[in-house]
C-alpha atoms as a PDB file:
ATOM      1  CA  UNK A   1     -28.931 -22.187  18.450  1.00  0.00           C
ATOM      2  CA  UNK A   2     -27.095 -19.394  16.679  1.00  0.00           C
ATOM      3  CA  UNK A   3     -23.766 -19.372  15.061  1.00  0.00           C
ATOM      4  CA  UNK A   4     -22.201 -15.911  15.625  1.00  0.00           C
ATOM      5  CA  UNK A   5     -19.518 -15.000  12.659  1.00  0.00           C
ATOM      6  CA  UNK A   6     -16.058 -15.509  13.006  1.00  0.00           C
ATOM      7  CA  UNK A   7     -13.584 -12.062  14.125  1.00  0.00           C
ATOM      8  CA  UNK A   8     -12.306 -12.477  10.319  1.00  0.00           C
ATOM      9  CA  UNK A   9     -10.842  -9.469   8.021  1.00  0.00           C
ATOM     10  CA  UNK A  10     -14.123  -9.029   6.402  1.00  0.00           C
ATOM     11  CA  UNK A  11     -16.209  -8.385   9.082  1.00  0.00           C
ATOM     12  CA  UNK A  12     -14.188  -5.718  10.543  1.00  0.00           C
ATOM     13  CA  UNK A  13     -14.404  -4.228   7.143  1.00  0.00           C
ATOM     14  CA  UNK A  14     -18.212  -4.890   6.643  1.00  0.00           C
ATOM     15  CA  UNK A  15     -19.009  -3.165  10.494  1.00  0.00           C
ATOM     16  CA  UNK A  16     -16.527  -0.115   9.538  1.00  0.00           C
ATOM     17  CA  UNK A  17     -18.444  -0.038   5.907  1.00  0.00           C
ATOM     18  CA  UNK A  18     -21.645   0.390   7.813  1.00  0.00           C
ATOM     19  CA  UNK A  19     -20.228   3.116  10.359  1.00  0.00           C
ATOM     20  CA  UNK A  20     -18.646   4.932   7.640  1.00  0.00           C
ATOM     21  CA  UNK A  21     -22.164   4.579   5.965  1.00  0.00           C
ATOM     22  CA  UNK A  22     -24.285   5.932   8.715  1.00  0.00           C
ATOM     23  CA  UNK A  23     -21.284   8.828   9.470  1.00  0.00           C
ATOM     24  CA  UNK A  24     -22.060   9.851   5.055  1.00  0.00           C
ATOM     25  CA  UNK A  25     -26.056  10.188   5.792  1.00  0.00           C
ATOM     26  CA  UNK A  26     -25.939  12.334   8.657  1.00  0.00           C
ATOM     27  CA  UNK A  27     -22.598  14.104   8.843  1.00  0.00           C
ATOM     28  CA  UNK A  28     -21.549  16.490   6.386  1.00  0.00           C
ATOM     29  CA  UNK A  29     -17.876  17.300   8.021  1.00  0.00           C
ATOM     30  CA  UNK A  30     -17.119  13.558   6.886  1.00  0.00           C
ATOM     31  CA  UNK A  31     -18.870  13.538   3.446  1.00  0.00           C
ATOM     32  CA  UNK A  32     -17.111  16.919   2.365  1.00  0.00           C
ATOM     33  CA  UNK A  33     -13.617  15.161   3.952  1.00  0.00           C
ATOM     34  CA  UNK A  34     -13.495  12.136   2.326  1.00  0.00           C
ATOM     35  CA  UNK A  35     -15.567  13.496  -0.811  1.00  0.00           C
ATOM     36  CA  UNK A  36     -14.516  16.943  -1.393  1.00  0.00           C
ATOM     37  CA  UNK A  37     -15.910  19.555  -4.359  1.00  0.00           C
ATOM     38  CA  UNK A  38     -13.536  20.521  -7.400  1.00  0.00           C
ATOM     39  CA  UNK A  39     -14.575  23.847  -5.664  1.00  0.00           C
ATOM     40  CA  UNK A  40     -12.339  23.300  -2.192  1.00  0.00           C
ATOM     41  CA  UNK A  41      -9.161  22.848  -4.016  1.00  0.00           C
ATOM     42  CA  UNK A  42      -7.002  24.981  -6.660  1.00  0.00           C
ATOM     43  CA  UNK A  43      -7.457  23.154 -10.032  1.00  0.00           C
ATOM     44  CA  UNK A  44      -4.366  22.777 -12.476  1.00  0.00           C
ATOM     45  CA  UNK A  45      -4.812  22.553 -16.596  1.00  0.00           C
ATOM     46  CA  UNK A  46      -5.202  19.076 -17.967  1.00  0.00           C
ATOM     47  CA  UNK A  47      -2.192  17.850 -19.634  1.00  0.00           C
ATOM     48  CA  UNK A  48      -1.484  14.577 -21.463  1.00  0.00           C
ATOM     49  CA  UNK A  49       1.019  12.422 -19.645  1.00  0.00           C
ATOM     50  CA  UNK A  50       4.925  11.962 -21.211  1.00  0.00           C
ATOM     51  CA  UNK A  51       5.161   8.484 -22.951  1.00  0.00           C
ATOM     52  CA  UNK A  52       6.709   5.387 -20.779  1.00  0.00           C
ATOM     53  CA  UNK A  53      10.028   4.675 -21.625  1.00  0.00           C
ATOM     54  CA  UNK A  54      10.967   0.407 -21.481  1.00  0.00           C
ATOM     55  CA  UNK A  55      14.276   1.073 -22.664  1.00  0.00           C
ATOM     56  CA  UNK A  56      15.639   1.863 -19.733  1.00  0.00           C
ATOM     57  CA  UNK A  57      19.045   0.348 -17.932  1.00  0.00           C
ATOM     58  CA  UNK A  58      18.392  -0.699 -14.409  1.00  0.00           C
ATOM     59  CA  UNK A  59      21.735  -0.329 -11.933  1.00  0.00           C
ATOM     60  CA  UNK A  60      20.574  -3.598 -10.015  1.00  0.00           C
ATOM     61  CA  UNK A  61      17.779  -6.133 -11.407  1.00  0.00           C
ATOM     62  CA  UNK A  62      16.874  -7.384  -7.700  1.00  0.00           C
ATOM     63  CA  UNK A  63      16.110  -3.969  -5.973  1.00  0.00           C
ATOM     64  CA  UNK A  64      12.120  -3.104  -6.312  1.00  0.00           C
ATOM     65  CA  UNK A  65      10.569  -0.700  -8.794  1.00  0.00           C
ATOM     66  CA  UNK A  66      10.548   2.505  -6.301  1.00  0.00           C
ATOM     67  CA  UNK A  67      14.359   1.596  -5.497  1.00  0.00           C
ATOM     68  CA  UNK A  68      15.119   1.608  -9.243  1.00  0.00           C
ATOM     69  CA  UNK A  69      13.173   4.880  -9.939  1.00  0.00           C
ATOM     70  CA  UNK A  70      14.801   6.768  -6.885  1.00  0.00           C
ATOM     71  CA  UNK A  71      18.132   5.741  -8.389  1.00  0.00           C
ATOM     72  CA  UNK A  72      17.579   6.982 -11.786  1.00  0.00           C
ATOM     73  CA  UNK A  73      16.203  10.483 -10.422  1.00  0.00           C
ATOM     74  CA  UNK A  74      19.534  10.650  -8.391  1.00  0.00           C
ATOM     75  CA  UNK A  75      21.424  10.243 -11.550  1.00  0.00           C
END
């Protein structure tokens, strides 16, 4: 008798982990696609990110973090 796996989440995942796999050891289109050289792009300087600000005044407390920052760009 043999128990085949349940159609769960994680074996969709773990059968498109294996294609992607096999696609990565014989296909360099996909491998230079999903992994691409510092060589196919246009590289900017390094720079050192602004600091966070926590002080800051939020129009409405119950709309979402992208909400909030959209309205404070709009400002």
């Amino acid at each position: 008798m043999q128990f085949y796996p349940r159609n769960t989440v994680e074996t969709y995942q773990m059968m498109v982990s294996d294609v992607f796999a096999q696609r990565l050891a014989v296909d360099d289109w996909t491998r230079r696609m999903l992994f691409p050289d510092k060589s196919h792009a246009k590289c900017f300087p390094e720079r050192e990110l602004g600091r966070a600000k926590f002080d800051i005044e939020w129009v409405d407390k119950e709309l979402n973090y992208e909400q909030q920052v959209l309205l404070l760009l709009l400002r």
